[in-house]
N, C-alpha and C. Protein backbone atom coordinates (compact mmCIF):
# COMPACT_ATOMS: atom_id res chain seq x y z
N UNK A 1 -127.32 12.10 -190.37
CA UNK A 1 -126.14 12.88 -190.74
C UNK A 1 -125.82 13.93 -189.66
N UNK A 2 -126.90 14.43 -189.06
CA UNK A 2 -126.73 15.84 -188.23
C UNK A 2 -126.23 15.39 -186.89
N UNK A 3 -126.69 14.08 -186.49
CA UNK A 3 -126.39 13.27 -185.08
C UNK A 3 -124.86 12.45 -185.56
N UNK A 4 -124.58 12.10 -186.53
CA UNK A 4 -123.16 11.77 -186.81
C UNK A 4 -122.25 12.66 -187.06
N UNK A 5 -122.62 13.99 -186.71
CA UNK A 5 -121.88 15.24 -186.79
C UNK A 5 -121.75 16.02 -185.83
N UNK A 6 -122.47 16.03 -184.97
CA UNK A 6 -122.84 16.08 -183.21
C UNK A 6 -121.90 15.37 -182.94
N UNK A 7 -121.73 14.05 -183.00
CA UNK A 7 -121.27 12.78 -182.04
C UNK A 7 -119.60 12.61 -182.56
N UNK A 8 -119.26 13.30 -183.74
CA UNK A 8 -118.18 13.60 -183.85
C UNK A 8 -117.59 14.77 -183.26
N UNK A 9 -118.23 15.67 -183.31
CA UNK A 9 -117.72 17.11 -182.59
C UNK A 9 -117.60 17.02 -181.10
N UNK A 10 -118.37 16.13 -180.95
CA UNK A 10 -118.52 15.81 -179.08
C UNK A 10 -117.13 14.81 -178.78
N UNK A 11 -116.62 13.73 -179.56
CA UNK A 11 -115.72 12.91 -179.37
C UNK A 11 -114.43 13.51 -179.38
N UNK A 12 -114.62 14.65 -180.65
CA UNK A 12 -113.44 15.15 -180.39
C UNK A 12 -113.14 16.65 -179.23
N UNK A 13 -114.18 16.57 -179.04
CA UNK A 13 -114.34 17.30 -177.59
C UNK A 13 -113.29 16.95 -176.20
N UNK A 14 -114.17 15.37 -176.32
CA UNK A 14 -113.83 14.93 -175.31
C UNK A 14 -112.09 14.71 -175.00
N UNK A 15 -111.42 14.28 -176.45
CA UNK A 15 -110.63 14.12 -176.37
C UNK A 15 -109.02 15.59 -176.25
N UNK A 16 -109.64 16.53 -176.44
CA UNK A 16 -109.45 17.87 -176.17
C UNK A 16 -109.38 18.08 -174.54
N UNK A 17 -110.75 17.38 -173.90
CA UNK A 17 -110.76 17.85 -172.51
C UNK A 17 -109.90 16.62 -171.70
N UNK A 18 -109.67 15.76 -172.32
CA UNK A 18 -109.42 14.55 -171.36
C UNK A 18 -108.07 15.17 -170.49
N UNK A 19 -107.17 15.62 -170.59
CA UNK A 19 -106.20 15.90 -169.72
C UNK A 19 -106.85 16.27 -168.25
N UNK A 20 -107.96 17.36 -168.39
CA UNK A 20 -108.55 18.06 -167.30
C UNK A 20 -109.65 17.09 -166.87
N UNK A 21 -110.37 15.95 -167.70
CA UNK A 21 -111.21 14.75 -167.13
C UNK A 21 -110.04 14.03 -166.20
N UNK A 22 -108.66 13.41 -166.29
CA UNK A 22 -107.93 12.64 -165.99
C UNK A 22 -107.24 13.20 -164.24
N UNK A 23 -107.10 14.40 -164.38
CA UNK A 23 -107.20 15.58 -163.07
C UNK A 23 -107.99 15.37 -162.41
N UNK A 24 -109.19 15.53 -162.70
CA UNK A 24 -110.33 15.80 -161.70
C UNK A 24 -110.73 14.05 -161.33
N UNK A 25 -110.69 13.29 -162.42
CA UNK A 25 -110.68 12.27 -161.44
C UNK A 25 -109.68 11.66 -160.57
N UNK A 26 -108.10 12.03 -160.60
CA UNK A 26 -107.69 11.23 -160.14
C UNK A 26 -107.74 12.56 -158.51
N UNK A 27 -107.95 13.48 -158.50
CA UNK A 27 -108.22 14.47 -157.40
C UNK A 27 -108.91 13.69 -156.56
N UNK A 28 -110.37 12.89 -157.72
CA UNK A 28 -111.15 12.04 -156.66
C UNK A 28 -110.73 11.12 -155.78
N UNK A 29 -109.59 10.24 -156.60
CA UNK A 29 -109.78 9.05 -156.35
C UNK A 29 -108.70 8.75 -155.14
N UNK A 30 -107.71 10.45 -155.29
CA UNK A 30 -106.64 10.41 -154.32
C UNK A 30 -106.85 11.42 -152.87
N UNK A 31 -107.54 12.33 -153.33
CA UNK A 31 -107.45 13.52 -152.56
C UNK A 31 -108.77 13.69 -152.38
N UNK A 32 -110.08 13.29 -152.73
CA UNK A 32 -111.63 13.20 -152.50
C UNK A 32 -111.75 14.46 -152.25
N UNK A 33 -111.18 15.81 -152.86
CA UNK A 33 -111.34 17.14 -152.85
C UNK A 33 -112.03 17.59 -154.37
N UNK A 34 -112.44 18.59 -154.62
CA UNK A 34 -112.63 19.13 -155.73
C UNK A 34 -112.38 20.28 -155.95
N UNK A 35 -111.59 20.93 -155.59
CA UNK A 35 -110.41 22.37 -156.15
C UNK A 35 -110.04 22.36 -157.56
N UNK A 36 -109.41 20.99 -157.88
CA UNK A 36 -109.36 21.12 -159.36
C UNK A 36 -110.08 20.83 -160.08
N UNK A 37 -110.95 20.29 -159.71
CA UNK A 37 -112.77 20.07 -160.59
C UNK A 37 -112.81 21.08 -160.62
N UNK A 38 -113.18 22.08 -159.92
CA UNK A 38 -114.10 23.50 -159.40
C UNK A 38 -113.49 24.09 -160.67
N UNK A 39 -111.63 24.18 -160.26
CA UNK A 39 -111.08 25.27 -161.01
C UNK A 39 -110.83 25.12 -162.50
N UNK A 40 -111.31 23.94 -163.26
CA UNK A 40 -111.50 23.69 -164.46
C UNK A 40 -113.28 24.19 -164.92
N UNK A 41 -113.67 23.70 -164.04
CA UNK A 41 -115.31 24.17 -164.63
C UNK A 41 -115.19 25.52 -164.37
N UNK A 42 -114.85 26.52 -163.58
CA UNK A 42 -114.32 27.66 -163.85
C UNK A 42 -113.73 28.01 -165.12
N UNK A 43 -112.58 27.79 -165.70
CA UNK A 43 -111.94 27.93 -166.59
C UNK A 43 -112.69 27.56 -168.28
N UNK A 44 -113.36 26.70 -168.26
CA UNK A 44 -114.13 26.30 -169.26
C UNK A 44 -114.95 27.16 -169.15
N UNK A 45 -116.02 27.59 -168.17
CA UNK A 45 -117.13 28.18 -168.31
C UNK A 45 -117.21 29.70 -168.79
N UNK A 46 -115.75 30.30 -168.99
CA UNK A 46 -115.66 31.45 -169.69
C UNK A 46 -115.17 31.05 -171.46
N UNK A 47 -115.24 29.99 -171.75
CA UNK A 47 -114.83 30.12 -173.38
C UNK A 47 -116.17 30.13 -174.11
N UNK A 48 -116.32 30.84 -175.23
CA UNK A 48 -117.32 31.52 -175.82
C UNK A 48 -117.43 30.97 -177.22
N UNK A 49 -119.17 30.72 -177.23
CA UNK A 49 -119.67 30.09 -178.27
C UNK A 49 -119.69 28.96 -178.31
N UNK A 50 -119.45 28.40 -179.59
CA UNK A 50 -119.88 27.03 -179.47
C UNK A 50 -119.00 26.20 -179.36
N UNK A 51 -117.69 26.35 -179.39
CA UNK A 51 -116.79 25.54 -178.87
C UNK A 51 -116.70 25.71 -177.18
N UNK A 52 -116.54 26.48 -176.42
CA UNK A 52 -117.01 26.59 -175.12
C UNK A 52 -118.21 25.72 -175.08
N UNK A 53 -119.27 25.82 -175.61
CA UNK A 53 -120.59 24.95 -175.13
C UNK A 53 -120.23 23.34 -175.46
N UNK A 54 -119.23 23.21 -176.34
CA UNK A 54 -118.87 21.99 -177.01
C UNK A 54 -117.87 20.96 -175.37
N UNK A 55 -116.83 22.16 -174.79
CA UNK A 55 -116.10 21.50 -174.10
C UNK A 55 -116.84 21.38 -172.89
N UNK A 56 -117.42 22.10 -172.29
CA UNK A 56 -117.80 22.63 -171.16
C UNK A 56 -119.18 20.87 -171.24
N UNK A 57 -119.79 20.78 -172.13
CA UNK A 57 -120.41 19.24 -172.06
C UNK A 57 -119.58 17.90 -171.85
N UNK A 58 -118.31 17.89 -173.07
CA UNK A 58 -117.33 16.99 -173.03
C UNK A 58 -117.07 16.41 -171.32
N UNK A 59 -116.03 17.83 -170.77
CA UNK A 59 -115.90 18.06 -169.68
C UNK A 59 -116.64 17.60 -168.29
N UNK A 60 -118.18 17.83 -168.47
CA UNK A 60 -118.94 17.38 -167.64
C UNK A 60 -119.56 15.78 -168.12
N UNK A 61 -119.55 15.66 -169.20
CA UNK A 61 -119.59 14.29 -169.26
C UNK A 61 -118.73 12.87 -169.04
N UNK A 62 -117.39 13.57 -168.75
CA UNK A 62 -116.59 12.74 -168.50
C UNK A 62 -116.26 12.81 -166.44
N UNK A 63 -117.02 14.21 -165.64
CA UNK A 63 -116.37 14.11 -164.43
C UNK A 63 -117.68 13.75 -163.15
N UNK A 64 -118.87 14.39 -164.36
CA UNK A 64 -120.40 14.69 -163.14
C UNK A 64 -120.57 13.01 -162.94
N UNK A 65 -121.16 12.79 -161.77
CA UNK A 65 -121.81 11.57 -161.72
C UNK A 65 -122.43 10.96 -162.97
N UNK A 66 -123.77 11.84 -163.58
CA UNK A 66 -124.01 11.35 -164.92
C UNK A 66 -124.12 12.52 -165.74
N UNK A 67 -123.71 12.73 -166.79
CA UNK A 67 -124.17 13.61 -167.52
C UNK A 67 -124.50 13.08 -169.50
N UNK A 68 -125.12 13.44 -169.82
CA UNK A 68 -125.85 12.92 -171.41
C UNK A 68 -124.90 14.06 -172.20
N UNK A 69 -123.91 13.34 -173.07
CA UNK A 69 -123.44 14.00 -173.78
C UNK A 69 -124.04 15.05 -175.03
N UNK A 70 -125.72 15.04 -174.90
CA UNK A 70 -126.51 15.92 -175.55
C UNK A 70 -127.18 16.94 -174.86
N UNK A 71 -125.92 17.23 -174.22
CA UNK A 71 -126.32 19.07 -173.71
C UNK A 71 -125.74 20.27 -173.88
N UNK A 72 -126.40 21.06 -173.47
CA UNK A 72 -125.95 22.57 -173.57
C UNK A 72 -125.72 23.23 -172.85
N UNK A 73 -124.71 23.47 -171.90
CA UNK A 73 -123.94 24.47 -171.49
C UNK A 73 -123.67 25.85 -171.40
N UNK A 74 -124.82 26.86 -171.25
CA UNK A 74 -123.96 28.07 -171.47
C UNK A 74 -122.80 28.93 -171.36
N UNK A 75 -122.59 30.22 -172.13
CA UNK A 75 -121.14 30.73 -171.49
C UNK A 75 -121.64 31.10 -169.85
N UNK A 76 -120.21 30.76 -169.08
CA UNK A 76 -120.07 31.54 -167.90
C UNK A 76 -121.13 30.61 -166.69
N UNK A 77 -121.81 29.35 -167.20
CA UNK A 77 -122.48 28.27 -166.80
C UNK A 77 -121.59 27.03 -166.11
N UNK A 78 -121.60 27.03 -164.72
CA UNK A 78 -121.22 25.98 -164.48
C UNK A 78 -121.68 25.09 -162.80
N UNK A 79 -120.85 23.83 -163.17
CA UNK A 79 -121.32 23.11 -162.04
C UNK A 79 -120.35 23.32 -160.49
N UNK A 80 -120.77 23.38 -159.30
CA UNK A 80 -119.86 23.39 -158.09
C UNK A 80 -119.48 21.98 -157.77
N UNK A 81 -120.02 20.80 -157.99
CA UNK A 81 -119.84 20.22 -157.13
C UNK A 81 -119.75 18.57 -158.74
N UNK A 82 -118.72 18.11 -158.38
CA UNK A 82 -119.59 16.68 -159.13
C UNK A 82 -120.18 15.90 -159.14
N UNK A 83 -121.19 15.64 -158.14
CA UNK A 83 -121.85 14.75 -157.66
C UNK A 83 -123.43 15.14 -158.35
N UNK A 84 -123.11 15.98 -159.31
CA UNK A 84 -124.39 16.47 -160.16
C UNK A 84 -124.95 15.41 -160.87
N UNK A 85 -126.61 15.16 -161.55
CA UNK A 85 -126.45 14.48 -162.89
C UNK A 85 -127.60 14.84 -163.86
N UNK A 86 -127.28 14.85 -165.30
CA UNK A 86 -128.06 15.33 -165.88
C UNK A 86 -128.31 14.90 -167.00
N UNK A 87 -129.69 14.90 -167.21
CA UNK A 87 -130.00 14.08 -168.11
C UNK A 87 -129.81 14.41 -169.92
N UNK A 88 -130.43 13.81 -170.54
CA UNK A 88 -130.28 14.68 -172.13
C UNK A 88 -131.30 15.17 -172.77
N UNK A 89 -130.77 16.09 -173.38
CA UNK A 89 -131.52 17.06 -174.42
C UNK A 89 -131.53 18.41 -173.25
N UNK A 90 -130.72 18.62 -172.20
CA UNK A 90 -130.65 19.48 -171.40
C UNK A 90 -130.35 21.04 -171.93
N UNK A 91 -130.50 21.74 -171.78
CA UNK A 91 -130.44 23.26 -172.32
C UNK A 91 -130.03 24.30 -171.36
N UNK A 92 -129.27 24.82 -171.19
CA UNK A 92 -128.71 25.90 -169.82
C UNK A 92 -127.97 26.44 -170.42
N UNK A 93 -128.62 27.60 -170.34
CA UNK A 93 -128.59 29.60 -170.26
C UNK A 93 -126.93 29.63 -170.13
N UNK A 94 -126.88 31.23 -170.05
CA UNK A 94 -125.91 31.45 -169.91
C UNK A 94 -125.69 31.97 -167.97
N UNK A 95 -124.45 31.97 -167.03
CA UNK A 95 -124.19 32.32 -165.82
C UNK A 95 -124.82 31.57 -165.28
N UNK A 96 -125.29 30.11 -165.27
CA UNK A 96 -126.17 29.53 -164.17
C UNK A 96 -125.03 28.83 -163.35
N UNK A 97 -125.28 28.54 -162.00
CA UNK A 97 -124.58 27.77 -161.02
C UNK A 97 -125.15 26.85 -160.64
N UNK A 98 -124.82 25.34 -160.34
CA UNK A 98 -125.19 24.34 -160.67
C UNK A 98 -124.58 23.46 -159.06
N UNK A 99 -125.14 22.98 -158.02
CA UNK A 99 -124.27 22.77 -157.09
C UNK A 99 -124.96 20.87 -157.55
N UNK A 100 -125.03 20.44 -156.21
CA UNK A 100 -125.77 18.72 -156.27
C UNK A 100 -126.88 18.76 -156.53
N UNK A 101 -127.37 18.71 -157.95
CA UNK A 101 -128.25 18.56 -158.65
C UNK A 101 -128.56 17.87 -159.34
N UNK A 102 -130.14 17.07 -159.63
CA UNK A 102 -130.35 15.99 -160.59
C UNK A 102 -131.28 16.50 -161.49
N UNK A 103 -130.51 16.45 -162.66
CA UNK A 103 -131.77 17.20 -163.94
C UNK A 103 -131.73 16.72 -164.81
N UNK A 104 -133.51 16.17 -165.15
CA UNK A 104 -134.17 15.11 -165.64
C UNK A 104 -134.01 15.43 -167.38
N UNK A 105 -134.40 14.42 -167.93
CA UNK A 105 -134.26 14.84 -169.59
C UNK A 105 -134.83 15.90 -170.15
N UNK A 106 -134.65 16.39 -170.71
CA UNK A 106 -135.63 17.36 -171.60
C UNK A 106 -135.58 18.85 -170.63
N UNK A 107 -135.08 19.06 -170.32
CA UNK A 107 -135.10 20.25 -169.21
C UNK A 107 -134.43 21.43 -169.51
N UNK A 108 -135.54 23.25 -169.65
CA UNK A 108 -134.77 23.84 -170.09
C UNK A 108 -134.39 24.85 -169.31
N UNK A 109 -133.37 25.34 -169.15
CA UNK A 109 -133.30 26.13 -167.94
C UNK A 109 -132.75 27.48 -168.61
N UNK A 110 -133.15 28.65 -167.86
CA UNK A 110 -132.62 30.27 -169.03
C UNK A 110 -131.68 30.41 -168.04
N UNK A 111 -131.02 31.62 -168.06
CA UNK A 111 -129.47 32.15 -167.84
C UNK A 111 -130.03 33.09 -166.71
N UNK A 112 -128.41 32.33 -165.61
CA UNK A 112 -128.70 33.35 -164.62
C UNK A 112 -129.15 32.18 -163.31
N UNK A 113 -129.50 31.12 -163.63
CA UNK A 113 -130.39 30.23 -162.79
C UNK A 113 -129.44 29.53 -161.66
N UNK A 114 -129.91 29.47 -160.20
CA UNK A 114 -129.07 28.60 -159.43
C UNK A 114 -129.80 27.60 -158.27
N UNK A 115 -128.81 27.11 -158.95
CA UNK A 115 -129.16 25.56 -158.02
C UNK A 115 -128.93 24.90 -156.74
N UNK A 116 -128.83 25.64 -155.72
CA UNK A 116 -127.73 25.59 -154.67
C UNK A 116 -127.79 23.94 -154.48
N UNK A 117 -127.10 23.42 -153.54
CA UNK A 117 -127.17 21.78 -152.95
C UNK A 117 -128.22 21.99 -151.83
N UNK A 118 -129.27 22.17 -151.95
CA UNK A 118 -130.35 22.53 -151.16
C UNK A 118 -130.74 23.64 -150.20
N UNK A 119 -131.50 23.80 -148.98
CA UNK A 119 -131.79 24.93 -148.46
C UNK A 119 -131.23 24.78 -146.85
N UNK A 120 -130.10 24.26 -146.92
CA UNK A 120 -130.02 23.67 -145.13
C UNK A 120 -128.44 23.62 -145.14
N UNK A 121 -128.13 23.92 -146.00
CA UNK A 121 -126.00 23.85 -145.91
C UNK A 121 -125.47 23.99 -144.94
N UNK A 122 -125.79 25.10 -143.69
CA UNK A 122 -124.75 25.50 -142.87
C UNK A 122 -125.96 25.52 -141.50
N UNK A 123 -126.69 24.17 -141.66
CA UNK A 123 -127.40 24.29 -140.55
C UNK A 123 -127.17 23.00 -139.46
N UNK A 124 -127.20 22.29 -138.32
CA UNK A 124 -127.30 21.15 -137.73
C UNK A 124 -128.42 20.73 -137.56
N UNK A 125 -128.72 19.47 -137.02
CA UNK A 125 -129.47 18.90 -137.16
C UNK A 125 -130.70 19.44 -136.59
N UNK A 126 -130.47 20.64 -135.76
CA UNK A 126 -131.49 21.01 -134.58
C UNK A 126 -132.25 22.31 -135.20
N UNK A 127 -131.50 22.84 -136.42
CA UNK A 127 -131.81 23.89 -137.59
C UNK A 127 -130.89 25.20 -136.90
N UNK A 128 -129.89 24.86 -136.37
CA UNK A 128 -129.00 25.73 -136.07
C UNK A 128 -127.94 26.27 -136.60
N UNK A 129 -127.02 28.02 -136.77
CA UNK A 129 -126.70 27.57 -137.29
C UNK A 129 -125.16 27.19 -137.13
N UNK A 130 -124.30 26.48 -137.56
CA UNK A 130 -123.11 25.48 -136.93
C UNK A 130 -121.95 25.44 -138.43
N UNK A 131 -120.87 25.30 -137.84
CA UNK A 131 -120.21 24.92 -138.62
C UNK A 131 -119.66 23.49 -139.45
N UNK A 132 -120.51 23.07 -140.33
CA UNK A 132 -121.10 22.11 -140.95
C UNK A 132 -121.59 22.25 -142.45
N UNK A 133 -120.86 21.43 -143.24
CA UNK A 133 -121.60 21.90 -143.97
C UNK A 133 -122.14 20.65 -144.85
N UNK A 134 -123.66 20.93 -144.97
CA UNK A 134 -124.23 19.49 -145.62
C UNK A 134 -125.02 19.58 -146.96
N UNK A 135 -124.72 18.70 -147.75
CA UNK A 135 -125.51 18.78 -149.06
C UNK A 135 -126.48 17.98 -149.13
N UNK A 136 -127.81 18.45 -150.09
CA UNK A 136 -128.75 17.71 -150.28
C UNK A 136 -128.82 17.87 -151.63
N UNK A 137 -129.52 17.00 -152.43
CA UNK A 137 -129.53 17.05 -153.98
C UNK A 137 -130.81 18.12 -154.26
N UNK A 138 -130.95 18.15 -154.99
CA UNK A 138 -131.97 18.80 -155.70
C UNK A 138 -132.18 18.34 -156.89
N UNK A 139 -133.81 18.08 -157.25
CA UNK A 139 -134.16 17.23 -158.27
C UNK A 139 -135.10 18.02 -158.95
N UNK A 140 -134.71 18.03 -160.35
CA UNK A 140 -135.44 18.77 -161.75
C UNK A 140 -136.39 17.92 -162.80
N UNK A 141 -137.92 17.61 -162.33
CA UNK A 141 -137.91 16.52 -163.26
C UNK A 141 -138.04 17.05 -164.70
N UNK A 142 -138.52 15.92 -165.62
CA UNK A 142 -138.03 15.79 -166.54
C UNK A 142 -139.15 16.70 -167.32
N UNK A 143 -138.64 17.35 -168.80
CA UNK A 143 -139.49 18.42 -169.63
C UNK A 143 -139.40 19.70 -168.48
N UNK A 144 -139.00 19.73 -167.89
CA UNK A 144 -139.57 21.24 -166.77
C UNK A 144 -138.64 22.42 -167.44
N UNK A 145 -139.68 23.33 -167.66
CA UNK A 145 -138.59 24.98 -168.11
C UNK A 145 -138.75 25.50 -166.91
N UNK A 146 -137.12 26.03 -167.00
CA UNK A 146 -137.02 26.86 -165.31
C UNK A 146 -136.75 28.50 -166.16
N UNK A 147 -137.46 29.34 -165.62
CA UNK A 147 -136.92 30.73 -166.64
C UNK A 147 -136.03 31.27 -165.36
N UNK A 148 -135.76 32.46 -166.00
CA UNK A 148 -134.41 33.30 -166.03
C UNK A 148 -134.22 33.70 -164.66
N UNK A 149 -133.39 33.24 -163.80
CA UNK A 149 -133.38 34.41 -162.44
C UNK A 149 -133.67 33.42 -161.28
N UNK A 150 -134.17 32.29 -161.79
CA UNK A 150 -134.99 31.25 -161.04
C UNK A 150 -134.08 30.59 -160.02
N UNK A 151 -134.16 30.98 -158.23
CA UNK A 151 -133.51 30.12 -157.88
C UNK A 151 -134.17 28.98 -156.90
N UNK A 152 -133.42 27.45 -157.18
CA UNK A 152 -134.41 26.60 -156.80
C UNK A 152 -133.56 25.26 -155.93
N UNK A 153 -134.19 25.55 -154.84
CA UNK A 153 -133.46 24.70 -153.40
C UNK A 153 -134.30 23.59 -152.87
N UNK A 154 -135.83 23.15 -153.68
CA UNK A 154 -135.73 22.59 -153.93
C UNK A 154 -136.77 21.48 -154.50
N UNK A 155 -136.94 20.59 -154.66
CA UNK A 155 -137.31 19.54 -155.82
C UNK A 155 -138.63 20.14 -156.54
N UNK A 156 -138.49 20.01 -157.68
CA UNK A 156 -139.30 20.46 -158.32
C UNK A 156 -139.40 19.14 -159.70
N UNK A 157 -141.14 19.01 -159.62
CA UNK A 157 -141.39 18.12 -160.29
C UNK A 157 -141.49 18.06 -161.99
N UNK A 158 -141.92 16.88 -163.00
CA UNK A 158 -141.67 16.66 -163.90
C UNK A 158 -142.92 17.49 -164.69
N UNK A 159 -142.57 18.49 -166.23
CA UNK A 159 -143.43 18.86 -166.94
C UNK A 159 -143.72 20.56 -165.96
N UNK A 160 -143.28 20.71 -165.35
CA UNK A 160 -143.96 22.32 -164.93
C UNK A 160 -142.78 23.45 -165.27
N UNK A 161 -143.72 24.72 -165.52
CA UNK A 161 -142.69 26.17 -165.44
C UNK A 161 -142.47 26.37 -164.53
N UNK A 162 -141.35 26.87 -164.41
CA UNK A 162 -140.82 27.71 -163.32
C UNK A 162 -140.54 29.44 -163.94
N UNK A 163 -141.46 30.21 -162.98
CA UNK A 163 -141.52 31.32 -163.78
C UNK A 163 -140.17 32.11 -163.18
N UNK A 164 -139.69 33.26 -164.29
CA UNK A 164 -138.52 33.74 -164.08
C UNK A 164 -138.55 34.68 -162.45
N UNK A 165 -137.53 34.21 -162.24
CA UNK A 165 -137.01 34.90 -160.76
C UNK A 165 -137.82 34.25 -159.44
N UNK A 166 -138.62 33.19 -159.41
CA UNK A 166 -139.07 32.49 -158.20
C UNK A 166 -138.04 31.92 -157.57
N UNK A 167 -138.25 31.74 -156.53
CA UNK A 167 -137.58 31.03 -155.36
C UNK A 167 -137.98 29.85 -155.00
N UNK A 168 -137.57 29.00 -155.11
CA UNK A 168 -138.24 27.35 -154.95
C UNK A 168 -137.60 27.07 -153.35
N UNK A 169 -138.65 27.05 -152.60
CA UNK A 169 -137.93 26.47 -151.05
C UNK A 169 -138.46 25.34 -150.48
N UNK A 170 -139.42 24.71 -150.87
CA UNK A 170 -140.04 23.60 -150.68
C UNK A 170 -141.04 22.78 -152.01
N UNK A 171 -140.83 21.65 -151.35
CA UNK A 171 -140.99 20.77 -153.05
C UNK A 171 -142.29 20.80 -153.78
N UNK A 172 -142.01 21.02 -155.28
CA UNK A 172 -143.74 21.61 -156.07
C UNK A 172 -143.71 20.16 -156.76
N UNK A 173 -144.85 19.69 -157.43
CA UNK A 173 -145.76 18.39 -157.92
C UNK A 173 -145.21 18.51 -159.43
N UNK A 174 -146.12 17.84 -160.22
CA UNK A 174 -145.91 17.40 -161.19
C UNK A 174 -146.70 19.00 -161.86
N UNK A 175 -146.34 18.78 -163.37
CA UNK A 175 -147.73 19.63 -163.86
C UNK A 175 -148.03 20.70 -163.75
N UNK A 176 -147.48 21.87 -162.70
CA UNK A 176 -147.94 23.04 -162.60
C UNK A 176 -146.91 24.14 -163.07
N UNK A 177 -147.46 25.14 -162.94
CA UNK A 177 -147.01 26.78 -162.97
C UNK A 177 -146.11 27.13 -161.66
N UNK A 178 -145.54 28.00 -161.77
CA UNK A 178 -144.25 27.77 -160.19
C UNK A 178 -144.27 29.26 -160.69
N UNK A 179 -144.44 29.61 -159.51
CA UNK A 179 -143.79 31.33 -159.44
C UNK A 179 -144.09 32.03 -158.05
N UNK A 180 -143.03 33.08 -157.75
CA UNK A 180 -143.73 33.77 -156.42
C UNK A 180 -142.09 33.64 -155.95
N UNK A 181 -142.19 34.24 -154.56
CA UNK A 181 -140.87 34.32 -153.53
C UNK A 181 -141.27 34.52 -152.27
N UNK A 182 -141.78 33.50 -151.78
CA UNK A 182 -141.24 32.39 -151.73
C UNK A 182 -142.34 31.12 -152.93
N UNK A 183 -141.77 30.69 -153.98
CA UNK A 183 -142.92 30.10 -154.67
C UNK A 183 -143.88 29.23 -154.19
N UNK A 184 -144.49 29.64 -155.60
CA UNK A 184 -145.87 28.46 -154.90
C UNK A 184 -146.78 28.29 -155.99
N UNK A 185 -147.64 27.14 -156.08
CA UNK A 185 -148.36 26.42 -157.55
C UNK A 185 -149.49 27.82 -157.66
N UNK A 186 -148.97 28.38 -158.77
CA UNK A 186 -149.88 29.11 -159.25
C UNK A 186 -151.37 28.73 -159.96
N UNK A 187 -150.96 27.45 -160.83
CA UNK A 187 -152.31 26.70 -161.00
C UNK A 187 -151.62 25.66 -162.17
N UNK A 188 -152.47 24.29 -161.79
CA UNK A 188 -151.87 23.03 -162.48
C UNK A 188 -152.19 23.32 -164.12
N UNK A 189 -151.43 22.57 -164.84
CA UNK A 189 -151.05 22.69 -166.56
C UNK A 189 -152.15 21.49 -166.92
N UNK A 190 -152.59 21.83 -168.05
CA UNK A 190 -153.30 21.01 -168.73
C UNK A 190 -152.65 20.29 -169.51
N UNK A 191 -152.73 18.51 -169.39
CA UNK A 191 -152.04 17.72 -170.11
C UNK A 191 -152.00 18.06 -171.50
N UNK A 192 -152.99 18.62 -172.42
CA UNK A 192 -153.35 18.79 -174.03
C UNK A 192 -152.01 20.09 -173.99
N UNK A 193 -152.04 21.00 -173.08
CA UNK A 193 -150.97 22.08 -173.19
C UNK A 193 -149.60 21.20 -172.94
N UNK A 194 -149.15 21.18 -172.16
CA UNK A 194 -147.79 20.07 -171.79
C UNK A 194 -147.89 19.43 -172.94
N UNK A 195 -148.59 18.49 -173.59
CA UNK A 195 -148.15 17.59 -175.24
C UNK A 195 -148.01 18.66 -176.14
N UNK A 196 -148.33 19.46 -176.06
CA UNK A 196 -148.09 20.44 -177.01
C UNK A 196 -146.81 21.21 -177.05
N UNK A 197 -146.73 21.38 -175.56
CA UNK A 197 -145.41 22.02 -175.33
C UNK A 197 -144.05 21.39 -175.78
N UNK A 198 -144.25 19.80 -175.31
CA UNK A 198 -142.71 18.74 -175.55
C UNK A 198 -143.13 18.58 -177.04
N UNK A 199 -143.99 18.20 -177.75
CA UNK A 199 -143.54 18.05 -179.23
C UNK A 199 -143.20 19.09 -179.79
């Protein structure tokens, strides 16, 4: 009953957002810009409560590369870029920024959190820096809580914390504790803790 009541509120979501889904793709398909992507996930990401969290999913489920229509959105939360994808049962805070990012199922992230498109944007190939600008994804695996403040450039593996306000600049494992600036594995999680944690 509660998932046939979800899946209605989400449909008619979608169909609420479709004018601004139909925009942003045809932006793609004509103009391979995203100004009016940007400036809709802008615009959504200030409506408040749960209809804001309602469209602001719709929205991204109809424009990101992938997105699981069983997520959460906070106010003032949004994505830069569409080439994002994210998985379900996703959870995000409120003010997070979201650039080319892949985030795995179950993943909870607190408010405030950013994701840039990696740690090398405005560099050339030689690590200089140039006018260029290049994206890399960034990957969230799956079950991982990222807390509050957390910014993370990049890959961070499946089942670990990310403690509030670390800096992720190079890629952490499966399983552990994440914290520090510049971070770093504070000490690996015990599988009996992690099952405990996802059920």
């Amino acid at each position: 009953m509660r998932r046939s009541l979800k899946a209605g509120v989400f449909l008619l979501s979608l169909i609420i957002t479709a004018p601004l889904i139909v925009v942003a793709w045809l932006e793609e398909k004509l103009a391979r810009g995203e100004a009016l992507f940007l400036l809709s996930s802008q615009a959504l990401a200030v409506l408040p409560g749960l209809l804001g969290s309602c469209l602001r999913g719709a929205y991204y489920y109809g424009t990101l590369e992938r997105c699981s229509w069983q997520t959460h959105i906070g106010f003032g939360s949004l994505f830069t870029h569409r080439g994002a994808a994210v998985g379900s049962r996703v959870s995000m805070g409120a003010y997070c920024v979201i650039g080319h990012a892949r985030i795995g199922d179950g993943v909870m992230i607190g408010s405030r959190v950013s994701i840039p498109s990696g740690r090398r944007q405005h560099l050339d190939e030689e690590g200089r820096l140039a006018d260029v600008t290049r994206f890399d994804r960034v990957a969230i695996g799956a079950n991982t809580w990222v807390g509050e403040g957390a910014i993370i450039m990049a890959d961070v593996g499946s089942r670990c914390i990310v403690s509030a306000g670390a800096v992720v600049t190079k890629h952490m494992p499966n399983a552990c504790l994440i914290g520090g600036n510049p971070a770093h594995v504070i000490r690996e999680l015990s599988r009996d803790r992690l099952a405990a944690q996802v059920d």
